[in-house]
N, C-alpha and C. Protein backbone atom coordinates (compact mmCIF):
# COMPACT_ATOMS: atom_id res chain seq x y z
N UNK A 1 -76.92 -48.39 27.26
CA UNK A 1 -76.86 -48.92 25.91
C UNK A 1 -75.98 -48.03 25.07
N UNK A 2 -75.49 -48.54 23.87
CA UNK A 2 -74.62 -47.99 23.39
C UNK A 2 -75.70 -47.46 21.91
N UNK A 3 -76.12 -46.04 22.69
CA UNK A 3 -76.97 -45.62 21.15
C UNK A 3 -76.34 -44.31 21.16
N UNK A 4 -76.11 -44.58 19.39
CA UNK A 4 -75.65 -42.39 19.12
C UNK A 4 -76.44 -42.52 18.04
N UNK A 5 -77.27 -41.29 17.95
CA UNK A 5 -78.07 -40.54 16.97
C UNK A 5 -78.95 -41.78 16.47
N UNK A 6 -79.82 -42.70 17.61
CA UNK A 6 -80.69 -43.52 16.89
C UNK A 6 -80.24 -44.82 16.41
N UNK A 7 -78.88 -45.38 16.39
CA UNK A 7 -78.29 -46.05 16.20
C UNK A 7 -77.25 -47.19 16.80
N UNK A 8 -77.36 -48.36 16.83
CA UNK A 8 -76.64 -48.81 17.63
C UNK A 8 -75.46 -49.58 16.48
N UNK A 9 -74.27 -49.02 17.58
CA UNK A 9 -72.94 -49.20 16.88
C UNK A 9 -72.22 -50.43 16.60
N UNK A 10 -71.45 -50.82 15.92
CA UNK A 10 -70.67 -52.51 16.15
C UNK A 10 -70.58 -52.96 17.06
N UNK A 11 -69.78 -52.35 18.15
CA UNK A 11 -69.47 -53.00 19.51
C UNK A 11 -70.60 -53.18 20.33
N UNK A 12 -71.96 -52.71 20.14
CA UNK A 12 -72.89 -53.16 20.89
C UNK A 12 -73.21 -54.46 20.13
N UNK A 13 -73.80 -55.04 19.07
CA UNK A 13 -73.88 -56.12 18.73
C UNK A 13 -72.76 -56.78 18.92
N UNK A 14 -71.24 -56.63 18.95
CA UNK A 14 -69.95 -57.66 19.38
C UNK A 14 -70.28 -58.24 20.65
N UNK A 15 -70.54 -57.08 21.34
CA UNK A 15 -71.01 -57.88 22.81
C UNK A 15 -71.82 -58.14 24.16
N UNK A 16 -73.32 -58.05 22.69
CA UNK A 16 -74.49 -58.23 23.44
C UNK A 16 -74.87 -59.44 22.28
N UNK A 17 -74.73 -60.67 22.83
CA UNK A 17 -75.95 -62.04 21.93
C UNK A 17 -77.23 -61.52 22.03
N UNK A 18 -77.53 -62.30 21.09
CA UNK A 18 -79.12 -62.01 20.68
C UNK A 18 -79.77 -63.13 22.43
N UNK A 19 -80.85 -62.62 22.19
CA UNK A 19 -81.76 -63.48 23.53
C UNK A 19 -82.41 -64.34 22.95
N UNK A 20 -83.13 -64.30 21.12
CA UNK A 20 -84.01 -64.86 20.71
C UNK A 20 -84.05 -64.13 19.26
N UNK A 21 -84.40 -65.57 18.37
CA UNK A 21 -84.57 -64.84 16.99
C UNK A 21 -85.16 -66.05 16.60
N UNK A 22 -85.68 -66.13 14.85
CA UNK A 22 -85.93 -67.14 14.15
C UNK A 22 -85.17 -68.27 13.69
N UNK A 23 -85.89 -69.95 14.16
CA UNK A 23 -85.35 -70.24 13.80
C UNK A 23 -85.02 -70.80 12.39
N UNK A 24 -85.27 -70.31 11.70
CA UNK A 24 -85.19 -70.43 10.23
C UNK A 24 -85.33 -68.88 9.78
N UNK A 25 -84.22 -68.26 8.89
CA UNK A 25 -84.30 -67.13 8.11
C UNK A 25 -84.89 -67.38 7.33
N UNK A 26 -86.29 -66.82 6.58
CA UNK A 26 -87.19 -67.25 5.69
C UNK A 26 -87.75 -65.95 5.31
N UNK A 27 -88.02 -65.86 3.57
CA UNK A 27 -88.53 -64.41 2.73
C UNK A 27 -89.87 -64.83 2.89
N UNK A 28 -90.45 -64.42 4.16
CA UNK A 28 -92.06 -64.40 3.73
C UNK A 28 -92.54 -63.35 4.30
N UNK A 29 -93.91 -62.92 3.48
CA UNK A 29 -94.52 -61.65 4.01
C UNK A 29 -94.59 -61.74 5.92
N UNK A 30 -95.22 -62.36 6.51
CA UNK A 30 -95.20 -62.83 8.08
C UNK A 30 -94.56 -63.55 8.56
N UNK A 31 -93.63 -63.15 9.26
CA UNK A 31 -92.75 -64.12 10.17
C UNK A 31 -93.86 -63.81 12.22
N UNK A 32 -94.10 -64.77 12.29
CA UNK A 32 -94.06 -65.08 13.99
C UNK A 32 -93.49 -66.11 14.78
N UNK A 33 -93.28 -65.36 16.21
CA UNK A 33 -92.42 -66.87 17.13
C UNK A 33 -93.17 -66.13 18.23
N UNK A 34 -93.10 -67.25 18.96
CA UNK A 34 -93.07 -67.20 20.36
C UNK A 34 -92.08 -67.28 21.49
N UNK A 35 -92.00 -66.25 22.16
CA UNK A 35 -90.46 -66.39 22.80
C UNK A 35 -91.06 -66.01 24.59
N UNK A 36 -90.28 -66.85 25.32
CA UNK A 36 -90.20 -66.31 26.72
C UNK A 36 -89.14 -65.99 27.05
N UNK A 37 -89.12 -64.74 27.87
CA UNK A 37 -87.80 -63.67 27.72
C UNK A 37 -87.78 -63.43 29.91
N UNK A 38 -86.63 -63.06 30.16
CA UNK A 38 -86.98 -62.76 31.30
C UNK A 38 -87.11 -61.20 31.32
N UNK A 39 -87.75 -60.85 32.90
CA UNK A 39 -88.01 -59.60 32.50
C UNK A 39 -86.36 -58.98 32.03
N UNK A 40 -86.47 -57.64 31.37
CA UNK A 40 -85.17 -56.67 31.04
C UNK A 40 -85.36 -55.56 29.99
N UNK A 41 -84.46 -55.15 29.70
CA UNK A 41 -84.80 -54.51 28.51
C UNK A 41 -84.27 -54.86 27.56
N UNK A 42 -84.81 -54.73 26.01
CA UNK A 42 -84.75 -55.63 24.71
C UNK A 42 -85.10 -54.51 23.37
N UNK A 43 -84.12 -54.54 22.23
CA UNK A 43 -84.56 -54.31 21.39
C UNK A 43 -84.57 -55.32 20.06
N UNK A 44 -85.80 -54.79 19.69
CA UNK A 44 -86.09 -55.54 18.74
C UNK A 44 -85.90 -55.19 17.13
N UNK A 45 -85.41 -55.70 16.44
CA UNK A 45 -84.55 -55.27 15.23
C UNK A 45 -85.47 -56.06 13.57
N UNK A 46 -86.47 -55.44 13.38
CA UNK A 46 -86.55 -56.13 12.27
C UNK A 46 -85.80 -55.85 10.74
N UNK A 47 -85.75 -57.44 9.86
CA UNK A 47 -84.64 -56.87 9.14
C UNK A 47 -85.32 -57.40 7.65
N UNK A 48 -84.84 -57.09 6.90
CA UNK A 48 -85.43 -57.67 5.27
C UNK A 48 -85.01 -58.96 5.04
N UNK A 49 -85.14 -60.17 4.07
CA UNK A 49 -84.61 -61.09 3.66
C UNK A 49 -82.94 -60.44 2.98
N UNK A 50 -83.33 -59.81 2.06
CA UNK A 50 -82.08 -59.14 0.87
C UNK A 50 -81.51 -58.45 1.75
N UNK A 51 -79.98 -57.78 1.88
CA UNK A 51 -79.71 -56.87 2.71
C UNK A 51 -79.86 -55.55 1.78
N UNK A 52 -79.90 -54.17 2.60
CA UNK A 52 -79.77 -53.05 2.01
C UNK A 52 -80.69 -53.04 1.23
N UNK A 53 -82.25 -53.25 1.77
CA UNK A 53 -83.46 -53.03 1.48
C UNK A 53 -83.81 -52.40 2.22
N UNK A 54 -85.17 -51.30 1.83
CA UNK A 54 -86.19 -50.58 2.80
C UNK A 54 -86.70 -51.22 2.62
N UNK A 55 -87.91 -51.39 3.55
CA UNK A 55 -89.43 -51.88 3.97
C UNK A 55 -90.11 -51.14 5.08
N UNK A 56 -91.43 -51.36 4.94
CA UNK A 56 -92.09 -50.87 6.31
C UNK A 56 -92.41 -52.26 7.08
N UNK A 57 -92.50 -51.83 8.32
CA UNK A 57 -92.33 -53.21 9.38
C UNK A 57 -93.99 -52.89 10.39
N UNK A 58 -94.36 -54.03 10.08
CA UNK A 58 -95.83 -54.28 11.30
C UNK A 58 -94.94 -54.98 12.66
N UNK A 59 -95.03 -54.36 13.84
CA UNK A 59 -94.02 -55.24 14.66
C UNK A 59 -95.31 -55.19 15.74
N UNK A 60 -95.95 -56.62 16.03
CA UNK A 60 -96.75 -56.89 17.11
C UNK A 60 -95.46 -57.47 18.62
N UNK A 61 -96.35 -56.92 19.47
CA UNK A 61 -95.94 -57.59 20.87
C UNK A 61 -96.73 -57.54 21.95
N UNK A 62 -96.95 -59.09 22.11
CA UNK A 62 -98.17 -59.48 23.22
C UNK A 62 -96.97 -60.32 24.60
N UNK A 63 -97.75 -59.49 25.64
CA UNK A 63 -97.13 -59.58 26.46
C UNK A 63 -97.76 -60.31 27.88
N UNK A 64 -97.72 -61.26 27.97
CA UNK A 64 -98.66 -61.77 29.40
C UNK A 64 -98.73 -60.92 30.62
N UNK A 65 -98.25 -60.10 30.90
CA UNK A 65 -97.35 -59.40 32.11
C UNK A 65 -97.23 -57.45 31.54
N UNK A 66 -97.73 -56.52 32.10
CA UNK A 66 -97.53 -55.38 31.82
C UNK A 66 -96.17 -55.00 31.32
N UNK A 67 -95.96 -54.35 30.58
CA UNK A 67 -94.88 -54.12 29.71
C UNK A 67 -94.66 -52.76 29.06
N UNK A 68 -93.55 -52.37 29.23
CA UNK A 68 -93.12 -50.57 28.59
C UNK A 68 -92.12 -50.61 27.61
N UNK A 69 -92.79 -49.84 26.28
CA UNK A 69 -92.62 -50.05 24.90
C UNK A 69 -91.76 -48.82 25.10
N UNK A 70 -90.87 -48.54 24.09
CA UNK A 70 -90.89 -47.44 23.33
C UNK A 70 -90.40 -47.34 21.78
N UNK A 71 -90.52 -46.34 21.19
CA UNK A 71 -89.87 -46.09 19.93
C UNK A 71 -88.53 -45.77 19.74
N UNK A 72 -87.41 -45.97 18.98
CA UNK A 72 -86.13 -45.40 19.28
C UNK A 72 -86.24 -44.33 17.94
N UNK A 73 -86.75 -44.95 16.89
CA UNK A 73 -86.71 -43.96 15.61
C UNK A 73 -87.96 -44.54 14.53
N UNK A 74 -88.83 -43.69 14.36
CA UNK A 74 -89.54 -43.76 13.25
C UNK A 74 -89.11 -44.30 11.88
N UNK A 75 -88.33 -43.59 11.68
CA UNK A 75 -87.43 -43.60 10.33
C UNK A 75 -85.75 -43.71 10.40
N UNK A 76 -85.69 -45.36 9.88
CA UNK A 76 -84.42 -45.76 9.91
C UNK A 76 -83.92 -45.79 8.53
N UNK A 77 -82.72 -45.15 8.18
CA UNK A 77 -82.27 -45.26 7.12
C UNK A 77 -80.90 -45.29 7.21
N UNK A 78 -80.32 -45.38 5.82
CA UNK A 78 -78.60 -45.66 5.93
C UNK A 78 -78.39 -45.26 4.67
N UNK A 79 -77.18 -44.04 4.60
CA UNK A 79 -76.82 -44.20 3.43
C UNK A 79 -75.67 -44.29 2.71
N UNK A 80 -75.86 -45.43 2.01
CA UNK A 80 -74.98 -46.15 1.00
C UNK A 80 -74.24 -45.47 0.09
N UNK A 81 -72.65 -45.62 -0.09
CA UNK A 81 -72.66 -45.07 -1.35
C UNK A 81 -73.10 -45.59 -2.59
N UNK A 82 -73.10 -44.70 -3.49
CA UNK A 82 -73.30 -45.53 -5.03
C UNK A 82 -71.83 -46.31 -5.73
N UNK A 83 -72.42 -47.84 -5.94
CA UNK A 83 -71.49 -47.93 -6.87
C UNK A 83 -71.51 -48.27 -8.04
N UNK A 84 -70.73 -48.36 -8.68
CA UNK A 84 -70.28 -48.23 -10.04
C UNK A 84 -69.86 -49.43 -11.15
N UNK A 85 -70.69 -50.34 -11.46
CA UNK A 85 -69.65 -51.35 -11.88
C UNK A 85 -69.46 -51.32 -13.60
N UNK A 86 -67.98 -51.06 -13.39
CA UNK A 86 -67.19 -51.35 -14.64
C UNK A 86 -66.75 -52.26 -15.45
N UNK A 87 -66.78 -52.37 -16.76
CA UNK A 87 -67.26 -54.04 -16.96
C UNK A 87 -65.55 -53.84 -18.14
């Protein structure tokens, strides 16, 4: 995988498709789906409605079949510059 420092770069999203997502982007406190995936490895990306929001994320995963989790980063952040608007 293409990870540096916790992060995955442009060219990994250019050319890895998603396997599964919602189908409807929707601002609500709970989003769930049900997805059948084959076995592999997968990360899972939760994201805000607004962009360039924090939030904290509840991320459940039920798995019919034994399954190995891990964490990539506790604490994801990005930082933005400030800008400035001049009127």
């Amino acid at each position: 995988m293409h990870i540096h420092n916790g992060h995955l770069g442009k060219d990994f999203f250019r050319y890895h498709a998603s396997k599964a997502r919602s189908k409807t982007y929707i601002n609500l406190r709970e989003v769930s789906h049900r997805f059948k995936l084959p076995p592999g490895d997968y990360i899972l990306i939760p994201t805000t409605f607004e962009p360039h929001q924090e939030a904290d994320f509840c991320l459940r995963i039920f798995s019919e079949k034994k399954a190995i989790t891990e964490d990539l980063d506790e604490n994801v952040a990005i930082d933005l510059p400030e800008v400035s608007l001049q009127s």
